[in-house]
N, C-alpha and C. Protein backbone atom coordinates (compact mmCIF):
# COMPACT_ATOMS: atom_id res chain seq x y z
N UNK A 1 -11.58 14.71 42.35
CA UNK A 1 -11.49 13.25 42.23
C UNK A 1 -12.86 12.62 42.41
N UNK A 2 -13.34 11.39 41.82
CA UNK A 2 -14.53 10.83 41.55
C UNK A 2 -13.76 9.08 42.21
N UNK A 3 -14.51 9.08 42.93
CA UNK A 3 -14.26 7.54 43.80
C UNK A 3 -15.30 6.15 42.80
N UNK A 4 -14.94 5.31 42.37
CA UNK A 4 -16.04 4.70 42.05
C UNK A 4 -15.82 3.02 42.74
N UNK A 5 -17.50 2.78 42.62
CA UNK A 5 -17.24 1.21 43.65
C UNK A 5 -17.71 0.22 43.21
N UNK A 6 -18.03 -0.58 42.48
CA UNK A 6 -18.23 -1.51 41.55
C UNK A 6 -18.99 -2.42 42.23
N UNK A 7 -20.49 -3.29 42.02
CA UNK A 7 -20.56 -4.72 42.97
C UNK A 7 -21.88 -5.36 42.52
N UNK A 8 -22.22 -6.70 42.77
CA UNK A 8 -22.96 -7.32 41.93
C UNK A 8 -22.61 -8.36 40.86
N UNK A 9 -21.61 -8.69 40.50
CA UNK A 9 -20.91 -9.31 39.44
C UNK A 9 -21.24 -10.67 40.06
N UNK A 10 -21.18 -11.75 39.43
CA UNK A 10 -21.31 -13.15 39.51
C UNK A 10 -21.58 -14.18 38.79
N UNK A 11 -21.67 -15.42 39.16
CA UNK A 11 -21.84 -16.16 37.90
C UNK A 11 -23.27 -16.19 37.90
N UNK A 12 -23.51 -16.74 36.83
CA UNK A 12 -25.06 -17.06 36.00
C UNK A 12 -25.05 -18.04 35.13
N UNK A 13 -25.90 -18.72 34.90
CA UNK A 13 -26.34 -19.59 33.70
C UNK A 13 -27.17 -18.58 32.68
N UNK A 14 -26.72 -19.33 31.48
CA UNK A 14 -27.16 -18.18 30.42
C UNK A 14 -28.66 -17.87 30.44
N UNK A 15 -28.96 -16.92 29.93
CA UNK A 15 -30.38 -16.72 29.98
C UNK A 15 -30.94 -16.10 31.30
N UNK A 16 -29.86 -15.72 32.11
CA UNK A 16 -30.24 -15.78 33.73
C UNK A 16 -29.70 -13.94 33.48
N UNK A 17 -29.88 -13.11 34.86
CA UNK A 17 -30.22 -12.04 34.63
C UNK A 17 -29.11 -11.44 36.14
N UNK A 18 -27.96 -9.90 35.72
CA UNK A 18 -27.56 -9.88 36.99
C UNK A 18 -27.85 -8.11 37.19
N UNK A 19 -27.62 -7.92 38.38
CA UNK A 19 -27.95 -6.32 38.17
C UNK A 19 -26.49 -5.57 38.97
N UNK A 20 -25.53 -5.01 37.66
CA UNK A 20 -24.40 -4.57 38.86
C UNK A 20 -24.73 -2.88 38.92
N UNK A 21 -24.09 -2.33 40.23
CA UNK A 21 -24.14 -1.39 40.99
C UNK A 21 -22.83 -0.69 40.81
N UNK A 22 -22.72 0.85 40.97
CA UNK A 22 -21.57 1.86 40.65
C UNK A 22 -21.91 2.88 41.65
N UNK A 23 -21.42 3.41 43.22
CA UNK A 23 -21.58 3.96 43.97
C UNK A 23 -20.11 5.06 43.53
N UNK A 24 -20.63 6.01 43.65
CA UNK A 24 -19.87 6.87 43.06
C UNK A 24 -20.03 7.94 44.44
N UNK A 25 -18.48 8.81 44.66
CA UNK A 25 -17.85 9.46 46.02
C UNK A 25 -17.50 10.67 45.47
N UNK A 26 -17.21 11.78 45.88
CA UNK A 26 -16.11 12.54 45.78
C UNK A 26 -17.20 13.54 44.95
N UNK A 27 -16.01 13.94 43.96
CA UNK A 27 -16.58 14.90 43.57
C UNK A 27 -17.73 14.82 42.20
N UNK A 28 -18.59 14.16 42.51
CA UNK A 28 -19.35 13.86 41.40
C UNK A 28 -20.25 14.57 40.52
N UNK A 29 -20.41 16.10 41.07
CA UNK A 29 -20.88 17.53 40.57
C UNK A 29 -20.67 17.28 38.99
N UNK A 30 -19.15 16.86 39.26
CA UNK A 30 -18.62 17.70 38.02
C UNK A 30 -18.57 16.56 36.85
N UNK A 31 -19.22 15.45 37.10
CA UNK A 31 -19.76 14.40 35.87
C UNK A 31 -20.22 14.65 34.70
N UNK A 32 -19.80 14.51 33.44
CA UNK A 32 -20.74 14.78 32.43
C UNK A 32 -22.02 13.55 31.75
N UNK A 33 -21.72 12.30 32.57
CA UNK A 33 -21.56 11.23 32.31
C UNK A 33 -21.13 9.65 32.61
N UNK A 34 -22.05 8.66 32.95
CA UNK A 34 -21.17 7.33 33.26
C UNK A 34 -21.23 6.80 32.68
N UNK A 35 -20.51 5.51 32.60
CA UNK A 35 -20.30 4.71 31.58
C UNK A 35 -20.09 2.77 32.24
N UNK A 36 -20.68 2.53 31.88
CA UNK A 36 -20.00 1.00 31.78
C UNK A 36 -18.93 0.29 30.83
N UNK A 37 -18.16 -0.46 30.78
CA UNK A 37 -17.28 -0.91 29.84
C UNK A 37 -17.09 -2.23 30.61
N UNK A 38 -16.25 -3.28 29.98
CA UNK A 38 -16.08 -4.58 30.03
C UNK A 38 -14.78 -4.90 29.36
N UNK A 39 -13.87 -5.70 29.84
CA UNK A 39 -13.16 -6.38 29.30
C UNK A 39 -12.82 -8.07 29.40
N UNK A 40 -13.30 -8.73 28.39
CA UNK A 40 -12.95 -10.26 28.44
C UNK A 40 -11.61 -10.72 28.32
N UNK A 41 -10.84 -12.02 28.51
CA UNK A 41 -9.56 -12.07 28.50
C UNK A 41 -9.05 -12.40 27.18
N UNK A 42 -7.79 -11.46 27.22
CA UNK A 42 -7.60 -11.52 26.11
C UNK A 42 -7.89 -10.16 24.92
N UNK A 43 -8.97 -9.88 25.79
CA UNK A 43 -9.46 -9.03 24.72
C UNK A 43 -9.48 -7.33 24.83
N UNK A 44 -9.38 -6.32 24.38
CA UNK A 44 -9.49 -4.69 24.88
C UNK A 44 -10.76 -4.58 25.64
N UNK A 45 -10.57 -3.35 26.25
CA UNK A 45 -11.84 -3.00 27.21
C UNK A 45 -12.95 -2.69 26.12
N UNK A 46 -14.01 -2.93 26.39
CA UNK A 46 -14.88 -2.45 25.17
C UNK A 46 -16.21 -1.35 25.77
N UNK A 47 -16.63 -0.70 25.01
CA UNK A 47 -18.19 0.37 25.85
C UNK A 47 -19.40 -0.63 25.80
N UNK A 48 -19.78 -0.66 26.92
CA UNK A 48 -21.14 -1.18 26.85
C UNK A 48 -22.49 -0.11 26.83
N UNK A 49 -22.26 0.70 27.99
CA UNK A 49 -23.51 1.50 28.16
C UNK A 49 -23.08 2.86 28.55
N UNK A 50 -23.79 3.86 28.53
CA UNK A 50 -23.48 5.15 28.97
C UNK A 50 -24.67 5.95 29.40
N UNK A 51 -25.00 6.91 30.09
CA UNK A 51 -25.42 7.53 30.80
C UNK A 51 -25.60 8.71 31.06
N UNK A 52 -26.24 9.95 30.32
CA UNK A 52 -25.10 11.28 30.54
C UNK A 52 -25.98 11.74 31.79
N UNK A 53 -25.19 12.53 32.23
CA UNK A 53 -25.75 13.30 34.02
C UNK A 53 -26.70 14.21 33.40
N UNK A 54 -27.26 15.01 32.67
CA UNK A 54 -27.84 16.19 32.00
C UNK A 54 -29.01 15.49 31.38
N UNK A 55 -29.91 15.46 31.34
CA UNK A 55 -30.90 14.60 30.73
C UNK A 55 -30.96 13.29 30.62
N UNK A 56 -30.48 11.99 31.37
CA UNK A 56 -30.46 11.05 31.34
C UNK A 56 -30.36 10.01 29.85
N UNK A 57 -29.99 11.03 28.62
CA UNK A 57 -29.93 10.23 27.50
C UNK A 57 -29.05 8.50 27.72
N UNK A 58 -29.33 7.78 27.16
CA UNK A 58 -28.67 6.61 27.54
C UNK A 58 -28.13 6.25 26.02
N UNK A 59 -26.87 5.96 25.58
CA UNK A 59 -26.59 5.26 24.71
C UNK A 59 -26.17 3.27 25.23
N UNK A 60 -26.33 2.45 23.65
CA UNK A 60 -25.53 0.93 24.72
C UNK A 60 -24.82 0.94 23.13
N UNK A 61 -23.78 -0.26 23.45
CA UNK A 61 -23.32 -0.69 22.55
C UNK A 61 -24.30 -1.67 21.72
N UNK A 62 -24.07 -1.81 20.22
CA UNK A 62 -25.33 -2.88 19.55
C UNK A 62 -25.04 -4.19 20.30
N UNK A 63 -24.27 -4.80 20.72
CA UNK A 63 -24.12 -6.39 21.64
C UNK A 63 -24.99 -6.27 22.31
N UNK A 64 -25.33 -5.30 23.05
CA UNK A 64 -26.07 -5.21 24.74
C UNK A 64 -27.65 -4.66 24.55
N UNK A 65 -27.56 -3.86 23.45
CA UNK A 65 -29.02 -3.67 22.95
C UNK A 65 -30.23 -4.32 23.26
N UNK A 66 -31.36 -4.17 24.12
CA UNK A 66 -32.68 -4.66 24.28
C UNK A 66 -32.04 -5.57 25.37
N UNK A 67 -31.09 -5.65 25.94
CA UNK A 67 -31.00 -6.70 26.84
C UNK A 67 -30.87 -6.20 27.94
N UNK A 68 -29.77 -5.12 27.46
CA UNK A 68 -28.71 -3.97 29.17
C UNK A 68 -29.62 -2.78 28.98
N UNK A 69 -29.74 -2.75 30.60
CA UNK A 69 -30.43 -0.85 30.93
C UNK A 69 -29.59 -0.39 32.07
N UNK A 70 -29.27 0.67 31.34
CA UNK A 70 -28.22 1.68 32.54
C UNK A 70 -29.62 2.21 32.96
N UNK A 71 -29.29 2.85 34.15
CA UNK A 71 -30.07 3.63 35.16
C UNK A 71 -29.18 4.30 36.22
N UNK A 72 -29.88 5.56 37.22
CA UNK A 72 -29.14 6.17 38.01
C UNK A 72 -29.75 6.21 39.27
N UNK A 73 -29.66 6.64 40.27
CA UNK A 73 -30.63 7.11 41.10
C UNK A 73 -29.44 8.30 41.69
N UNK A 74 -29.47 9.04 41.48
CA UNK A 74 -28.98 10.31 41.23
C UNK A 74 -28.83 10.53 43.08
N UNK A 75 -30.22 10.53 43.93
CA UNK A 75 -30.26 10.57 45.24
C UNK A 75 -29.23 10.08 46.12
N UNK A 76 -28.20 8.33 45.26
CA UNK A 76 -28.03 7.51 45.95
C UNK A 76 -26.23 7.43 44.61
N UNK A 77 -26.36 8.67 44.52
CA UNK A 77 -25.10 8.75 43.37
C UNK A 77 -24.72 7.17 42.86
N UNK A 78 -25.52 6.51 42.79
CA UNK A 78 -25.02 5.37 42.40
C UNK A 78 -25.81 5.02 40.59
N UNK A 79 -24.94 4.12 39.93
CA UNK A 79 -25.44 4.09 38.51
C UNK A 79 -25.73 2.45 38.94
N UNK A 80 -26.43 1.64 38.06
CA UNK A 80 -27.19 0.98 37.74
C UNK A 80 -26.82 -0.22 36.12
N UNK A 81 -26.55 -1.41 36.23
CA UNK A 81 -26.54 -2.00 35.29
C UNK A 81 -27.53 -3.16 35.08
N UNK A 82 -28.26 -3.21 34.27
CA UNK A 82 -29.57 -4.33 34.42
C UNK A 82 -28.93 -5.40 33.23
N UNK A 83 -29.02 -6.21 33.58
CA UNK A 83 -28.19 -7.48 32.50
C UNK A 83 -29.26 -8.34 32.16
N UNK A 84 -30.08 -8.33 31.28
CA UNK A 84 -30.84 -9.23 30.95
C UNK A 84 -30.50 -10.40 29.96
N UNK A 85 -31.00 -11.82 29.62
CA UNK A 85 -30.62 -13.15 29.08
C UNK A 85 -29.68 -12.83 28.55
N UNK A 86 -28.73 -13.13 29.54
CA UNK A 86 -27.32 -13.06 29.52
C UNK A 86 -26.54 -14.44 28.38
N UNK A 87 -25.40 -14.52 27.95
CA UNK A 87 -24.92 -14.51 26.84
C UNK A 87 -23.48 -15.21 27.72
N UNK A 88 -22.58 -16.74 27.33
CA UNK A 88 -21.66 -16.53 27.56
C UNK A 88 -21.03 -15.64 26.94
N UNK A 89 -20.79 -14.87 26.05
CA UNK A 89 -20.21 -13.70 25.46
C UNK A 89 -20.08 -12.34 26.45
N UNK A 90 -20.87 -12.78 27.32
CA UNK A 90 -20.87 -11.33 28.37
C UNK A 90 -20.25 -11.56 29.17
N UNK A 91 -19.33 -13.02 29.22
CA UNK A 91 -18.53 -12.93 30.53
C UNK A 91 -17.22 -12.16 29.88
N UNK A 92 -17.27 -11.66 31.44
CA UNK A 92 -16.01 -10.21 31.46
C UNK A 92 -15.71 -9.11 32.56
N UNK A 93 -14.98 -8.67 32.91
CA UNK A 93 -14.49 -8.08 33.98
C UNK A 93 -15.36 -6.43 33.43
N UNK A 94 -16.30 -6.29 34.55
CA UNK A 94 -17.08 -4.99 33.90
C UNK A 94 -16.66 -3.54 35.07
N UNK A 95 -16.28 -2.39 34.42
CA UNK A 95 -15.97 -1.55 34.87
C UNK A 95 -16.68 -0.46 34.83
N UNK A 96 -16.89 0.47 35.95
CA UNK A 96 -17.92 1.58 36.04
C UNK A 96 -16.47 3.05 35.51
N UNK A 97 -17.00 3.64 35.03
CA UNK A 97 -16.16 4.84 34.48
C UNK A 97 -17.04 6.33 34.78
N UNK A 98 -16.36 6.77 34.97
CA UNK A 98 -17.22 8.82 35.42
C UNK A 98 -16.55 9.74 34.05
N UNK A 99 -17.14 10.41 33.41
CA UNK A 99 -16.38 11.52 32.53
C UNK A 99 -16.70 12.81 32.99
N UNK A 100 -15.58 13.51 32.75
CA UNK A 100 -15.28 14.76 33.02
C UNK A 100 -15.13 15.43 31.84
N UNK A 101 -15.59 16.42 31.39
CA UNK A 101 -15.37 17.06 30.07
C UNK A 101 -15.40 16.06 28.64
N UNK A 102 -15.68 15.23 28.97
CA UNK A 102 -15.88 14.11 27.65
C UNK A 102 -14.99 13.26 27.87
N UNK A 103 -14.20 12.80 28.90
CA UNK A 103 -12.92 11.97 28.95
C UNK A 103 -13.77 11.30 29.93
N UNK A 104 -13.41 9.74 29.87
CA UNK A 104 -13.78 8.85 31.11
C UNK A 104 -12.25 8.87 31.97
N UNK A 105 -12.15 9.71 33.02
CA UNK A 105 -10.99 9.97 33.72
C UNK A 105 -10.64 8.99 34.99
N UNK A 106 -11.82 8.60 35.59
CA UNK A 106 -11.61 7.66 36.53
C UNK A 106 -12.77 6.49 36.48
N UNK A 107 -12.04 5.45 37.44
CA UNK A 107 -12.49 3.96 36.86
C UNK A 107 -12.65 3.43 37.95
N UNK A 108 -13.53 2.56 38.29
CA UNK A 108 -13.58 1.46 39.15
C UNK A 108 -13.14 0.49 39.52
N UNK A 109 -12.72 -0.74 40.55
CA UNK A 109 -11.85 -1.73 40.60
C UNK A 109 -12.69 -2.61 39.40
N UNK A 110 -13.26 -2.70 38.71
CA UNK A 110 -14.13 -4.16 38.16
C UNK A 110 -14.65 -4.70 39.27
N UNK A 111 -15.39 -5.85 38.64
CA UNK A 111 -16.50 -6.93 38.81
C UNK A 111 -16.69 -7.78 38.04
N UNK A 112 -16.36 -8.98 37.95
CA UNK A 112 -16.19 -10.34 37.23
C UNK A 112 -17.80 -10.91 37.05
N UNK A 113 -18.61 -10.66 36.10
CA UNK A 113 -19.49 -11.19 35.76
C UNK A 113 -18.91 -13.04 34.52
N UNK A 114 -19.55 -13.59 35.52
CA UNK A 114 -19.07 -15.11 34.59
C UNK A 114 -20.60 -15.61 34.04
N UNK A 115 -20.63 -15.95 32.50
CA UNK A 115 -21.97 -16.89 32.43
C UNK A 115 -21.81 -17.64 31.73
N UNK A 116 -22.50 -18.90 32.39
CA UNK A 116 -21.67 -20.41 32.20
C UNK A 116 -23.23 -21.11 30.67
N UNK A 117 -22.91 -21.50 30.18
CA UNK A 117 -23.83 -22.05 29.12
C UNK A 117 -24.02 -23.64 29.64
């Protein structure tokens, strides 16, 4: 089992910048991978960013491109979301995810990032 802890979320005025946090427990050896995702209301969860544990390749979704940087500090098992000139479009309940064999198997409570225009 992979514990994850979500925090940092808040409001912003657009153009303004937030940095959320993913403290990750348990058994985290066996990660292939983290992930960020988001869901707005109304709407499906969607991928924002990813992370793999093995060479730090980073993929983002094209929305988040040049704006969002995943990061890790591997020391501090925790992942890293950098939100730069933020977008009301980015408000959304953002979730930290762990994969196991290519599946994102466990999830985080969310974090309500709001940005007000």
């Amino acid at each position: 089992q992979v514990h994850l802890v979500e925090s940092g979320g808040g409001l912003v005025q657009a153009g303004g910048s937030l940095r959320l946090s993913c403290a990750a427990s348990g058994r985290t050896f066996s990660t292939d991978a983290m992930g960020w995702f988001r869901q707005a209301p109304g709407q499906e969860r969607e991928f924002v960013a990813r992370i793999r544990t093995i060479g730090g390749t980073t993929t983002y979704a094209d929305s988040v491109k040049g704006r969002f940087t995943i990061s890790r500090d591997n020391a501090k098992n925790t992942v890293y979301l950098q939100m730069n000139s933020l977008k009301p479009e980015d408000t959304a309940v953002y979730f930290c995810a762990a994969s196991e064999f290519g599946n994102y198997d466990y999830w985080g409570q969310g974090t309500q990032v709001t940005v007000s225009s």
